[in-house]
C-alpha atoms as a PDB file:
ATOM      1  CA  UNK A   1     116.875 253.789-116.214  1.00  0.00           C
ATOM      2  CA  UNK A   2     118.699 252.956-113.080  1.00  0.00           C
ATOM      3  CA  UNK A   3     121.889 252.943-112.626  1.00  0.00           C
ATOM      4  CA  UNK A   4     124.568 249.859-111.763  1.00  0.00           C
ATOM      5  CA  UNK A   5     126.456 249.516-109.391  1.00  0.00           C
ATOM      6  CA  UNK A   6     126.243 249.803-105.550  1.00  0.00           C
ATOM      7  CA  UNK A   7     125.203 252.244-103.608  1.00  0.00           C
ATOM      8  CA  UNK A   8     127.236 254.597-101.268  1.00  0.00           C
ATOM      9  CA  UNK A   9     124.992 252.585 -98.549  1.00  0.00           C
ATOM     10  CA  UNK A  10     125.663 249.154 -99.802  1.00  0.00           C
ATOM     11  CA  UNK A  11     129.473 249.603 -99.729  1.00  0.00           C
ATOM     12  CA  UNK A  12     129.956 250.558 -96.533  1.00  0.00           C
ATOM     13  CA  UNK A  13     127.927 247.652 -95.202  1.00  0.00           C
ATOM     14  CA  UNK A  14     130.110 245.591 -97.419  1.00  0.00           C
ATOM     15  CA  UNK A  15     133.132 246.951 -95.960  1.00  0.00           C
ATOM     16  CA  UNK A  16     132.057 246.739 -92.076  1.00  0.00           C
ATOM     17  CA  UNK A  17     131.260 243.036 -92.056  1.00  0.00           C
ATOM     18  CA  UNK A  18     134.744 242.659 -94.258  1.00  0.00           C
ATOM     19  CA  UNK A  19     136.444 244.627 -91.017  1.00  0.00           C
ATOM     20  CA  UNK A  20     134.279 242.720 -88.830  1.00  0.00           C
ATOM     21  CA  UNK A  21     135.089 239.254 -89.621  1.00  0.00           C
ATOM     22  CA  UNK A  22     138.691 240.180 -90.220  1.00  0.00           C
ATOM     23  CA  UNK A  23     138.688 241.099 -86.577  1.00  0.00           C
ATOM     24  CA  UNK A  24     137.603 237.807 -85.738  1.00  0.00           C
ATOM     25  CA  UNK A  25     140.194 236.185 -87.952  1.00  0.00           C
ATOM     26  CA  UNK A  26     143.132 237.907 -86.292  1.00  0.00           C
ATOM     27  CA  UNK A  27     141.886 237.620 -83.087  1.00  0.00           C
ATOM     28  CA  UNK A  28     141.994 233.773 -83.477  1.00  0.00           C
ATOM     29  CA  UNK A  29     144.855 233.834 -85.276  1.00  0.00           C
ATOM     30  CA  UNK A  30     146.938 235.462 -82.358  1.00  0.00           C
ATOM     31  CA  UNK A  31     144.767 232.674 -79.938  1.00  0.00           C
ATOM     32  CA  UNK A  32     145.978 229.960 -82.180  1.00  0.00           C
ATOM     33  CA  UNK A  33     150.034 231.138 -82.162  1.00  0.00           C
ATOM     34  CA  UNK A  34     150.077 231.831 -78.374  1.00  0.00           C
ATOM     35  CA  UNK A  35     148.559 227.902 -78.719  1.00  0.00           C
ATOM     36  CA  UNK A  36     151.400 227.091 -80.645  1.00  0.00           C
ATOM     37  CA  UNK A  37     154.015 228.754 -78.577  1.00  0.00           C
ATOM     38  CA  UNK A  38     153.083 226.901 -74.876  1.00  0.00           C
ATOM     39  CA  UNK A  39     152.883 223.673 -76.969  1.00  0.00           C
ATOM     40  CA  UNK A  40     156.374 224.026 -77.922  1.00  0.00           C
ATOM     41  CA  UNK A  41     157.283 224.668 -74.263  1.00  0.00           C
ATOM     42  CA  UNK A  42     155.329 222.099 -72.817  1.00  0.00           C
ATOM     43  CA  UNK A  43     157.353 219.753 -75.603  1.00  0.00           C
ATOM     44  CA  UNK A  44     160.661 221.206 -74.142  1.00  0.00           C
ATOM     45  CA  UNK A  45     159.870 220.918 -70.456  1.00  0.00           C
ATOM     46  CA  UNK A  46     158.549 216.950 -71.050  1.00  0.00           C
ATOM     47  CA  UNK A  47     161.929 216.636 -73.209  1.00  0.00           C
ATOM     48  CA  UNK A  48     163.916 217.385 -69.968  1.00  0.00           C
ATOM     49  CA  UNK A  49     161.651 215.143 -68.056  1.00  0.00           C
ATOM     50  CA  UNK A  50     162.557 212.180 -69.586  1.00  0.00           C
ATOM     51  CA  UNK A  51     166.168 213.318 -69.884  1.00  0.00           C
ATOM     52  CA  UNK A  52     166.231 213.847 -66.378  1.00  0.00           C
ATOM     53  CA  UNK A  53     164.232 210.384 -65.859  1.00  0.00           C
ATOM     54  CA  UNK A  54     166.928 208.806 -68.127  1.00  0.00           C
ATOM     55  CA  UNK A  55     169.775 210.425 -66.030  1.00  0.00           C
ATOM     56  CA  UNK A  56     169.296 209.427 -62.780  1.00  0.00           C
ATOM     57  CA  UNK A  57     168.236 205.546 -63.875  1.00  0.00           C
ATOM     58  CA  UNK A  58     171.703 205.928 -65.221  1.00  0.00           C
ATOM     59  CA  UNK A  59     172.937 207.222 -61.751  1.00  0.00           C
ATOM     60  CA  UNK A  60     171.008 204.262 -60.023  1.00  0.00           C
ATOM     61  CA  UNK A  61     172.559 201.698 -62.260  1.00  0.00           C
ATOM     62  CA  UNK A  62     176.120 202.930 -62.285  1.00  0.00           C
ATOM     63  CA  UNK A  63     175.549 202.638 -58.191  1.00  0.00           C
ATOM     64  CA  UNK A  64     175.674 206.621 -57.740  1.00  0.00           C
ATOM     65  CA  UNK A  65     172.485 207.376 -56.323  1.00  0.00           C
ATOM     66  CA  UNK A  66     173.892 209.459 -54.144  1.00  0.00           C
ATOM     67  CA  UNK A  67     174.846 211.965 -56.913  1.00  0.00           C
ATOM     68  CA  UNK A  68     170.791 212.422 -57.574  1.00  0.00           C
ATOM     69  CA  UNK A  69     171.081 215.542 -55.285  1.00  0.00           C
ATOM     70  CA  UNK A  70     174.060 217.378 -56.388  1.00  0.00           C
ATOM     71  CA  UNK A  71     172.374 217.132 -60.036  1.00  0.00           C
ATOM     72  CA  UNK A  72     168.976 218.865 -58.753  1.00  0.00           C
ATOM     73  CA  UNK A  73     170.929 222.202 -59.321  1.00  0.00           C
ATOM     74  CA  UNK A  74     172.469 221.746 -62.345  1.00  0.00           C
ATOM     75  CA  UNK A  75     171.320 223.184 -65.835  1.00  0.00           C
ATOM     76  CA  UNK A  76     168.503 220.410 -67.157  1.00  0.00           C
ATOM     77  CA  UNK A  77     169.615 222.060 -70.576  1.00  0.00           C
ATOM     78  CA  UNK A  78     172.486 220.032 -70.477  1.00  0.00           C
ATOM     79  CA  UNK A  79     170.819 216.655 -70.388  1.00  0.00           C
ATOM     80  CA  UNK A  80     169.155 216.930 -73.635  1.00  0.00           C
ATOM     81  CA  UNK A  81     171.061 216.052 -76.772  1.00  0.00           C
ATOM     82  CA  UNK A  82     170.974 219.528 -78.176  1.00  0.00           C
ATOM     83  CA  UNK A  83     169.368 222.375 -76.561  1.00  0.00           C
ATOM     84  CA  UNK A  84     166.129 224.004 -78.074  1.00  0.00           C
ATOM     85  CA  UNK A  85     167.172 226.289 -81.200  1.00  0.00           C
ATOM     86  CA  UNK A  86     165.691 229.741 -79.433  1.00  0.00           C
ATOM     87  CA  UNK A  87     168.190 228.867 -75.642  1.00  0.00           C
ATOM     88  CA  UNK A  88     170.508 231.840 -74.816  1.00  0.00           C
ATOM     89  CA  UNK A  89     172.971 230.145 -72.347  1.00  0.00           C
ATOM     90  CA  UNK A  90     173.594 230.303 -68.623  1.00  0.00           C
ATOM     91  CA  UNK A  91     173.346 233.904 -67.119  1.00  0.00           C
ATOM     92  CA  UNK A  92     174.119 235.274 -63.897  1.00  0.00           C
ATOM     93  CA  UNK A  93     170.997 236.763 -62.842  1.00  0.00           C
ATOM     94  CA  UNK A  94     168.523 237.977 -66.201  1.00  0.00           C
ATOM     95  CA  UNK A  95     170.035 239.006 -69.110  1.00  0.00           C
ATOM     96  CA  UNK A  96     168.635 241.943 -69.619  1.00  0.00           C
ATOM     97  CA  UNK A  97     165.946 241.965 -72.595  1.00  0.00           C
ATOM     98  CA  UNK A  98     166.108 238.837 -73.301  1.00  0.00           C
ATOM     99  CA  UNK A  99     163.949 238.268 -76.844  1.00  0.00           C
ATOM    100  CA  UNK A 100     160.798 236.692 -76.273  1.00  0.00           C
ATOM    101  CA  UNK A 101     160.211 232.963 -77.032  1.00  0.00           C
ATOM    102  CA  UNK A 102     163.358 232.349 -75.974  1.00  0.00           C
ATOM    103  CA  UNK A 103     165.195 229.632 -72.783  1.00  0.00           C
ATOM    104  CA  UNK A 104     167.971 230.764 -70.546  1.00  0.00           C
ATOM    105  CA  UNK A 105     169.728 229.502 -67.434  1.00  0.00           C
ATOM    106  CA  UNK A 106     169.685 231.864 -64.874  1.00  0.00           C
ATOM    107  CA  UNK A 107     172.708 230.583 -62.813  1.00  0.00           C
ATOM    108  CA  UNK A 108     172.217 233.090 -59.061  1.00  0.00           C
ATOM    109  CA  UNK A 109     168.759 230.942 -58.529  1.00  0.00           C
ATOM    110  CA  UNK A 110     169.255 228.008 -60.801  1.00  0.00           C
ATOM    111  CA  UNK A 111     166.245 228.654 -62.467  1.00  0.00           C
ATOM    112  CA  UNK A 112     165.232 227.580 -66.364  1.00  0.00           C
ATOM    113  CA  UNK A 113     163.723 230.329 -67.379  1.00  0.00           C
ATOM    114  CA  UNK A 114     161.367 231.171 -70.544  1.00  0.00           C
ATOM    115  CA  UNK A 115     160.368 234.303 -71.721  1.00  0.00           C
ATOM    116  CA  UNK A 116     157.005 233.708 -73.294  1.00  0.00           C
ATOM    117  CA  UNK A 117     155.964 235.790 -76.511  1.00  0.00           C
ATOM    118  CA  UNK A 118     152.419 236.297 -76.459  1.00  0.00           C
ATOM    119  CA  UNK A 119     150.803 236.631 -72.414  1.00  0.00           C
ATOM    120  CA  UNK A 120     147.445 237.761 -73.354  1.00  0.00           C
ATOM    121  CA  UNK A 121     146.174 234.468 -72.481  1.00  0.00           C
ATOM    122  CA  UNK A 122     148.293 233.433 -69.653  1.00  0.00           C
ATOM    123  CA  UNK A 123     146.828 234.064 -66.781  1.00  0.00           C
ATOM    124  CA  UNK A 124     149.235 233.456 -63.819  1.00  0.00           C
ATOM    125  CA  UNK A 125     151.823 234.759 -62.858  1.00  0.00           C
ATOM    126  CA  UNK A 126     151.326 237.991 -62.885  1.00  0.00           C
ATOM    127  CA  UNK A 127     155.054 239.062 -63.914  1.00  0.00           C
ATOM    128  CA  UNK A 128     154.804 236.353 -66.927  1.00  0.00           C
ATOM    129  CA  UNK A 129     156.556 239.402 -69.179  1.00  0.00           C
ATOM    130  CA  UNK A 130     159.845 238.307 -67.629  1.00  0.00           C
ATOM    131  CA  UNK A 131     159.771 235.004 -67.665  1.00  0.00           C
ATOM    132  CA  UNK A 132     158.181 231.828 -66.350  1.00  0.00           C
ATOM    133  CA  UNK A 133     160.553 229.997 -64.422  1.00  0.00           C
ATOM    134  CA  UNK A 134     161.618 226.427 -63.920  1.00  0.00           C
ATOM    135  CA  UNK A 135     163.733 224.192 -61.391  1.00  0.00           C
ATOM    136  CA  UNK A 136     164.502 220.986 -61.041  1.00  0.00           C
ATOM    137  CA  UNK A 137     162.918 219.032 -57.928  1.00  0.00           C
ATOM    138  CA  UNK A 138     162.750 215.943 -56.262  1.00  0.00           C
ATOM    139  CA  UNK A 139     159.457 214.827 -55.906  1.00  0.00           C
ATOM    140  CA  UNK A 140     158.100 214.579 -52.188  1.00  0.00           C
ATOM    141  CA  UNK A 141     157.388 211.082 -51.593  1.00  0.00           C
ATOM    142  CA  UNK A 142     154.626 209.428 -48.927  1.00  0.00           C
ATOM    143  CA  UNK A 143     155.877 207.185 -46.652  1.00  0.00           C
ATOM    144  CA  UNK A 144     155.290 203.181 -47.590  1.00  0.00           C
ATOM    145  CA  UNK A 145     153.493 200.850 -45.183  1.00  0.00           C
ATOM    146  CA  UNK A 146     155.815 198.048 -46.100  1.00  0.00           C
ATOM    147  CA  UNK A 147     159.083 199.725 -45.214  1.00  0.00           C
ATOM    148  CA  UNK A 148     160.046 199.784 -48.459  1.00  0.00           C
ATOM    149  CA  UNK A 149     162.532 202.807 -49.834  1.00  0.00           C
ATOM    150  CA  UNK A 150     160.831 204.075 -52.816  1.00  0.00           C
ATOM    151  CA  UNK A 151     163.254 206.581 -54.984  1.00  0.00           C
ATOM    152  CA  UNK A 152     162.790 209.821 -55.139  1.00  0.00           C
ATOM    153  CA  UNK A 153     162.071 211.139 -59.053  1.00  0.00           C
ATOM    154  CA  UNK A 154     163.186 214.380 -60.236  1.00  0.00           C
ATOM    155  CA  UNK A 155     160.917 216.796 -61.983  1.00  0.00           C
ATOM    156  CA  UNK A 156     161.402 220.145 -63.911  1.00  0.00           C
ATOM    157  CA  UNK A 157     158.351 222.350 -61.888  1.00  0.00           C
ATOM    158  CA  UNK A 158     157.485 225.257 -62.329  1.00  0.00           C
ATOM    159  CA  UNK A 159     158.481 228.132 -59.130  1.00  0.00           C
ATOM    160  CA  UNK A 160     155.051 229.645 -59.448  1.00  0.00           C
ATOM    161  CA  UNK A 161     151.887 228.220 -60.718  1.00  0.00           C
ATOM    162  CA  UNK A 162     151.046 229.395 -64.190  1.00  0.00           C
ATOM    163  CA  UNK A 163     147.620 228.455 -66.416  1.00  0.00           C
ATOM    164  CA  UNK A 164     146.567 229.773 -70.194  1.00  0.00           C
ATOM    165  CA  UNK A 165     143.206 230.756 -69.969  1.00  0.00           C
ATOM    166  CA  UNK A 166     140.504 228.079 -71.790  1.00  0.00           C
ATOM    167  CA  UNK A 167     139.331 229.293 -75.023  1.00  0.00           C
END
């Protein structure tokens, strides 16, 4: 009479294709968070977009355009109606180690700077560890046919070019 039950054999398959596909799990699972984490500052960075687009229509209306410039250097932080829950505050140069998913102002190069959590997938910049960062900018403008003045719009950009890597 044989004996039930499973083999030595058996179990050890059974326990390398539990490992295996538990490798694939986390391995998405980290793919899905870093996901999750540029989403939220992509969300932030078109938040201060419109706040900035709302800002200097205000300026134009009030008859101020001319105070468009002096607010290129200013914290976009303070435009929005409450800053995002993980911002630190304006800093003169980096604040040390600054926690990861996290926003600061880094007053010496009026920068907006975010120190991303996960980088595995982020391909550029190279020195993504400390932070990504972010200025305000008015937006170079081609010169109209019609001799029309077209207004300048201000965007947050990024200093350096950075790109997650497709799935």
């Amino acid at each position: 009479m044989r004996p039930r039950g499973f083999t030595l054999f058996e179990l050890v398959v059974v326990v390398c294709i539990v490992a295996l596909l538990f490798g694939v799990a986390l391995e998405r699972l980290q793919r899905v968070q870093e996901l999750g984490e540029r989403t939220a500052m992509e969300q932030n960075l078109a938040a201060i977009n419109v706040a900035l687009a709302y800002k200097f229509a205000a300026l134009l209306v009030q008859g101020r355009g001319a105070m468009i410039e002096k607010e290129v250097g200013a914290n976009p932080i303070d435009l929005l109606a409450r800053p995002p829950e993980n911002y630190l505050g304006e800093f003169d140069g980096p604040p040390g180690l600054a926690p990861a998913r996290s926003w600061y102002y880094d007053r010496q190069t009026r920068d907006l700077v975010y120190v991303p959590g996960r980088t595995r997938y982020l391909a550029e910049p190279a020195d993504a560890e400390s932070g990504l960062r972010f200025h305000v900018a008015l937006v170079e403008l081609s010169p109209r046919s019609d001799g029309l003045v077209e207004l300048r719009p201000a965007l947050i950009r990024p200093r350096q070019p950075y790109r997650w890597q497709p799935q």
